[in-house]
Protein backbone atom coordinates (compact mmCIF):
# COMPACT_ATOMS: atom_id res chain seq x y z
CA UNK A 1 13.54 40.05 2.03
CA UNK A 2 10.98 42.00 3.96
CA UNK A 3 10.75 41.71 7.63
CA UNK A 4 9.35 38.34 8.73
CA UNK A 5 5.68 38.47 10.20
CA UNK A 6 6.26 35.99 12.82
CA UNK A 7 9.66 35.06 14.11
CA UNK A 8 9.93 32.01 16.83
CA UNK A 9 12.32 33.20 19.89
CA UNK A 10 13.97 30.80 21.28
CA UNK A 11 14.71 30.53 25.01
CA UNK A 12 12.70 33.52 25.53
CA UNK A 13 13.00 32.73 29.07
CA UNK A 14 16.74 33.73 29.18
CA UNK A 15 18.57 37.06 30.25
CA UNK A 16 19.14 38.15 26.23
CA UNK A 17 15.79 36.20 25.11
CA UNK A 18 13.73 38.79 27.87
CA UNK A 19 15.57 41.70 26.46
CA UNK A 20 14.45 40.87 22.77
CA UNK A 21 10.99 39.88 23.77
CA UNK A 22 10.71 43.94 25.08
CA UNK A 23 12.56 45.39 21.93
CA UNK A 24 11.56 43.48 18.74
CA UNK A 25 8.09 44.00 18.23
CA UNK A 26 8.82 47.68 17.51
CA UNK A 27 10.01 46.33 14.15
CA UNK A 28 7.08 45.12 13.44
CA UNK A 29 7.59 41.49 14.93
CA UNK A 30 4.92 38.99 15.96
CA UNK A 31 7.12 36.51 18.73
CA UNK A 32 6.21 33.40 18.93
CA UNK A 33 8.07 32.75 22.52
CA UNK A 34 9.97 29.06 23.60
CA UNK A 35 11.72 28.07 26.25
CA UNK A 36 12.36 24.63 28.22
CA UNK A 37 10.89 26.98 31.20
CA UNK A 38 7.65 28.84 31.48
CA UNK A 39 8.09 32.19 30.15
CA UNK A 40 7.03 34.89 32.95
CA UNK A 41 4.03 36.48 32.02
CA UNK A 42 3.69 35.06 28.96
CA UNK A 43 0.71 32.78 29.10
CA UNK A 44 1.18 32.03 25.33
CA UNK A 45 4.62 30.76 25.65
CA UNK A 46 5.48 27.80 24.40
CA UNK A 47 6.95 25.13 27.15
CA UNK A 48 9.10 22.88 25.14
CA UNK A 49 12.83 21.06 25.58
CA UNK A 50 14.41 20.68 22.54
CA UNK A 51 15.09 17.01 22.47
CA UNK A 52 11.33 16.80 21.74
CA UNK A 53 11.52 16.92 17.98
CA UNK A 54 7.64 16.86 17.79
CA UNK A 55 6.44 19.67 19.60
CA UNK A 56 9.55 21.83 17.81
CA UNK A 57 8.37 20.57 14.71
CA UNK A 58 4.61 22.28 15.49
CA UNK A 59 6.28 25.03 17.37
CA UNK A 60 7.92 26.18 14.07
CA UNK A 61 5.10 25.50 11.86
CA UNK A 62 4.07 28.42 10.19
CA UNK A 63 6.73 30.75 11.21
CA UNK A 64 8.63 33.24 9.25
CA UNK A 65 12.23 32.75 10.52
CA UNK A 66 13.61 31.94 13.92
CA UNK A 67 16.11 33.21 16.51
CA UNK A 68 17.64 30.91 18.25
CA UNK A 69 18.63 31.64 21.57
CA UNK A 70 17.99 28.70 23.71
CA UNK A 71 20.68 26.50 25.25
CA UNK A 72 23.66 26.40 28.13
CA UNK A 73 25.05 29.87 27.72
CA UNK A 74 27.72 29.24 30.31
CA UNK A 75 30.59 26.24 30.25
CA UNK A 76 29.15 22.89 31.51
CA UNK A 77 29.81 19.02 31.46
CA UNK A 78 30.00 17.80 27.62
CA UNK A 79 26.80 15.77 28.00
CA UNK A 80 24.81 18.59 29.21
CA UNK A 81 26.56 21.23 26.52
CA UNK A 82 25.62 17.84 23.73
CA UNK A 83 22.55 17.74 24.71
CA UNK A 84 21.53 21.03 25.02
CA UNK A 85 23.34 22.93 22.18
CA UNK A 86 24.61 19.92 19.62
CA UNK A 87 21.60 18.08 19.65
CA UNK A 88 18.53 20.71 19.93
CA UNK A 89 20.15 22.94 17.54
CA UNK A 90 20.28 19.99 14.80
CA UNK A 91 16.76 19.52 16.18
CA UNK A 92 16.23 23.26 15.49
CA UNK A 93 17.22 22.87 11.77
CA UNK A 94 15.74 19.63 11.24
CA UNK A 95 12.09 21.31 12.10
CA UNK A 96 13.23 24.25 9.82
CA UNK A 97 13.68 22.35 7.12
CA UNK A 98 10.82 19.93 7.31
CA UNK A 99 8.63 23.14 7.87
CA UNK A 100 10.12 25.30 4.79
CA UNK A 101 11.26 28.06 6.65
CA UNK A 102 13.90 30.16 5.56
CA UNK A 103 15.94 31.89 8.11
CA UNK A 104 17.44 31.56 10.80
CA UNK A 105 19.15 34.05 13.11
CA UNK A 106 21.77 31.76 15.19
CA UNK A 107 23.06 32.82 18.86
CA UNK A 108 26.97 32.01 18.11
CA UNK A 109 29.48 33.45 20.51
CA UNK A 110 32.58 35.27 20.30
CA UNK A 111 33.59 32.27 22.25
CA UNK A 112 34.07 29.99 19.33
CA UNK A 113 36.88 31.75 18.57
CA UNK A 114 37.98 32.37 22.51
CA UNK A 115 41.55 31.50 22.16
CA UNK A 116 42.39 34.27 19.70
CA UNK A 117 44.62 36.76 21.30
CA UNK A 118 43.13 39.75 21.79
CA UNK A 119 44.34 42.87 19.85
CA UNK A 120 46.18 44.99 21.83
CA UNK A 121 47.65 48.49 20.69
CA UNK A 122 48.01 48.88 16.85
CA UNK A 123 47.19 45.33 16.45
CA UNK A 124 44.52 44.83 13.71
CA UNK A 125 41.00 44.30 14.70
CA UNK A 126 39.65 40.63 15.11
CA UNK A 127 38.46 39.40 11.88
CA UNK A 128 35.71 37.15 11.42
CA UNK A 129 37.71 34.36 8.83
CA UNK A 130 39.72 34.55 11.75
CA UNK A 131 40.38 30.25 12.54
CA UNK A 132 37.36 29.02 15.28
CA UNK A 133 39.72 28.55 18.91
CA UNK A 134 36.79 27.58 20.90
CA UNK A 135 37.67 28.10 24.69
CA UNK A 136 35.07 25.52 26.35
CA UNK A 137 32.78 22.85 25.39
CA UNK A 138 30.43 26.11 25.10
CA UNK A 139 32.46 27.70 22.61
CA UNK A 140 32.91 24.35 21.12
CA UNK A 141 28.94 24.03 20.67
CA UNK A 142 28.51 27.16 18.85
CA UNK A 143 31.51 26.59 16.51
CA UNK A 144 29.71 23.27 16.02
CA UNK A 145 26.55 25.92 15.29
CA UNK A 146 28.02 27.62 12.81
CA UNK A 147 29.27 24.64 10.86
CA UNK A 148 25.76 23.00 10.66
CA UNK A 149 24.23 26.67 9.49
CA UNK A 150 26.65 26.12 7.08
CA UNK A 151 25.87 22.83 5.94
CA UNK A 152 21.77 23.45 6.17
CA UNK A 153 22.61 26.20 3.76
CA UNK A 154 24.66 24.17 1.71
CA UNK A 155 22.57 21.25 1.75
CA UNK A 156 19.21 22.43 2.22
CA UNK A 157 19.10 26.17 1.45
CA UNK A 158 18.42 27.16 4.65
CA UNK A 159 19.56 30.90 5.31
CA UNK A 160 21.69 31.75 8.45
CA UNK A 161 22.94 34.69 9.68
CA UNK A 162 25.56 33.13 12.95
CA UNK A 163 25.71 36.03 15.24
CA UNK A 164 28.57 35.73 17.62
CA UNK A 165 27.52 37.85 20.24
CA UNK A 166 30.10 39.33 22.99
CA UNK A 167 27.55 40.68 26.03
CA UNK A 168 24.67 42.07 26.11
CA UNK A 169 23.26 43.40 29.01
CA UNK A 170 21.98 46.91 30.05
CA UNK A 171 26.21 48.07 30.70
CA UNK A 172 29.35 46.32 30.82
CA UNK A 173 30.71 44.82 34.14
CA UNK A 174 33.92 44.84 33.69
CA UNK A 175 36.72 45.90 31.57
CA UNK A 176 37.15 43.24 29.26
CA UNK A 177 33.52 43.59 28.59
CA UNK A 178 34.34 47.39 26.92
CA UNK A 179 35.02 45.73 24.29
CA UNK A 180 32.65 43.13 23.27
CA UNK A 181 29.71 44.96 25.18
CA UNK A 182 26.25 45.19 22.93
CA UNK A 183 23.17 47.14 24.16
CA UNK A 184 20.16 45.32 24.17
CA UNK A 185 19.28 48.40 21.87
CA UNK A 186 21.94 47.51 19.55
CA UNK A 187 21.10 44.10 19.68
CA UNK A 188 17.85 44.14 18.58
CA UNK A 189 19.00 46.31 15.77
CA UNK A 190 21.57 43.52 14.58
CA UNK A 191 18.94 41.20 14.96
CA UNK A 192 16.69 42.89 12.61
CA UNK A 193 19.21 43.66 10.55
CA UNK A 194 20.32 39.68 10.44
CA UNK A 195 16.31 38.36 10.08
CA UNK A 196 15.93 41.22 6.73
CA UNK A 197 19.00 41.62 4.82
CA UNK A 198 18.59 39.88 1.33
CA UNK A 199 20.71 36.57 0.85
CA UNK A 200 22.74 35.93 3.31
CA UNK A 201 23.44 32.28 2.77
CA UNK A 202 25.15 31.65 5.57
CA UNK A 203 26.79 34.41 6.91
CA UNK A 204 28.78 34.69 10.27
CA UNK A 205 29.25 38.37 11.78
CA UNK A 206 30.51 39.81 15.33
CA UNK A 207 27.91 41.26 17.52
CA UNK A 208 28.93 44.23 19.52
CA UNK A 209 28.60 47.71 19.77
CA UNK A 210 30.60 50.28 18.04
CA UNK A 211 32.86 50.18 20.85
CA UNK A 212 35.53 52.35 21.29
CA UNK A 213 38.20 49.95 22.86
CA UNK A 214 36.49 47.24 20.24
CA UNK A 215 38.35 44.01 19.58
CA UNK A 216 36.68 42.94 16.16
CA UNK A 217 35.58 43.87 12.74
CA UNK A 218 31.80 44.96 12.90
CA UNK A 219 31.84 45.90 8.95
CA UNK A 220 30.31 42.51 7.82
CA UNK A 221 27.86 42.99 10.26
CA UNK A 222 27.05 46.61 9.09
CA UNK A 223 27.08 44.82 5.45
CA UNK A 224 24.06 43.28 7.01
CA UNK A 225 22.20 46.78 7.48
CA UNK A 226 23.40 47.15 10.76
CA UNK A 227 23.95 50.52 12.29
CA UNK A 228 25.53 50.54 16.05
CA UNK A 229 24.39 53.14 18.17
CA UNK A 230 25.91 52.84 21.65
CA UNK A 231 29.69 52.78 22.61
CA UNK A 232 30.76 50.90 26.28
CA UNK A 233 33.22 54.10 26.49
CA UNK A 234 30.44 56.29 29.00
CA UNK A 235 31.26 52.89 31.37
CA UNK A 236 34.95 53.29 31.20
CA UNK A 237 35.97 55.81 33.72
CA UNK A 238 33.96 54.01 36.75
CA UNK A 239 35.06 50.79 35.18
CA UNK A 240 38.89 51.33 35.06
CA UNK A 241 39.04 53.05 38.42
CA UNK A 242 37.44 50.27 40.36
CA UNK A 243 39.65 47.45 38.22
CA UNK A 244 41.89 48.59 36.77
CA UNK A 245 43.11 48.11 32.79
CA UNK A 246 43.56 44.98 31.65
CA UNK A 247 47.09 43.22 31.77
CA UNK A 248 48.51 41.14 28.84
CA UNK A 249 50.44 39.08 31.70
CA UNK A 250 47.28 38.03 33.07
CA UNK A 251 46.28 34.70 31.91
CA UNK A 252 42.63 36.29 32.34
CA UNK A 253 43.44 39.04 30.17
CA UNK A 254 45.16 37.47 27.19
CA UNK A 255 42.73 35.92 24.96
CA UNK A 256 39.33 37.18 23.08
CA UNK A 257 37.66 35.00 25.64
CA UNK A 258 38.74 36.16 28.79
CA UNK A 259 38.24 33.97 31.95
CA UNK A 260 36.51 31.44 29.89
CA UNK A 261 40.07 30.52 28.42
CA UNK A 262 41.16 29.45 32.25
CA UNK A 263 38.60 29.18 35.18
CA UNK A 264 35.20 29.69 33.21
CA UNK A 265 31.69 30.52 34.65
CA UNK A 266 29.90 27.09 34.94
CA UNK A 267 26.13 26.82 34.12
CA UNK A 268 24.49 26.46 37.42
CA UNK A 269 21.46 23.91 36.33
């Protein structure tokens, strides 16, 4: 298909949605920005929560496809992770298909499947068939994501491309993150590559860069038209000195989703 005119971004407020909003439009992208909180800067941002099926309804209106970003990225109470990540993401779809529009671009996370072991040695790279383990009632939202891109496809014919991303910020912080670390360059290349590749269905891919130390299979992703760029490896040195390599006796340090499998970050709103 060829690149969508207009794409809605989702909680373009947020750390990954600010990154995109600076990256995109050099493919050619017209953002139509949303976010439960005013957008800085962005006078033309669209203020709207989710649970207001209305106003989602107008703000997808006329769109060419949609990333969705928005929601508790962070573990939280179930009613807050229902609310925010169940609910507006059926809200999400129901506007998309009322509205006719086509594709989405879904913010999974590797934490869906968080209770994987991680690979470690000669031990075959993460694949993504591999069975969902979510690790928190986060990870449990966007394996609940994935299932109703599924069905909307299924159902409705509405295209999804479930991206379950690792981190992306501007380096890794820490060594686990060597491994499921995406530039913000990369990830607007995935992204692309997710919102153009021809009929997708619904297809569910890894979203890293071509990390060195990586823990999953990127080649469904590069089936997409994705070519990584960036490897976390430059980080390593400073990284490993300061903390050391990770320990498979470490609770922390056992599973694809790290400390989210045992004492996870909490969402602080």
């Amino acid at each position: 298909m060829p690149a969508p005119r207009t794409v809605l971004l989702t909680g373009a407020a947020g750390g990954l949605g600010t990154l995109m909003r600076d990256l995109l439009p050099a493919y050619g992208y017209r953002l139509r920005l949303l976010d439960l909180r005013p957008v800085e800067g962005e006078p033309d941002a669209l203020t709207v929560d989710l649970a207001d099926r209305a106003a989602l309804r107008e703000a997808v209106r006329g769109v060419d496809a949609v990333l969705h970003l928005a929601g508790i990225s962070l573990e939280s109470s179930f009613d807050k992770i229902l609310k925010a990540n169940i609910e507006g993401t059926y809200h999400l779809y129901e506007a998309v298909r009322e509205e006719g529009v086509e594709r989405v671009v879904l913010a999974s996370s590797n934490h869906a499947v968080g209770f994987t072991p991680r690979p470690v040695g000669a031990d075959p790279l993460i694949p993504v068939d591999a069975p969902r383990r979510p690790d928190t009632y986060y990870g449990l939202s966007k394996s609940f994501g994935e299932d109703l891109a599924q069905f909307y496809w299924d159902k409705h014919g509405v295209q999804t491309v479930s991206v379950r991303i690792g981190a992306c910020f501007a380096e890794p912080v820490d060594v686990r993150m060597l491994s499921v670390w995406m530039s913000p360059d990369d990830g607007a290349r995935l992204f692309h590559a997710a919102l153009t590749a021809p009929d997708v269905g619904h297809t569910v891919v890894y979203g890293s860069s071509a990390n060195t130390r990586l823990w999953w299979d990127l080649e469904p992703a590069r089936a997409l038209g994705y070519e990584p760029r960036d490897d976390s490896e430059r980080f390593a040195a400073k990284l490993v000195a300061e903390q050391g390599e990770l320990d498979p006796a470490n609770p922390d340090h056992a599973h694809l989703g790290g400390r989210f499998c045992t004492n996870p970050p909490v969402w602080p709103y």
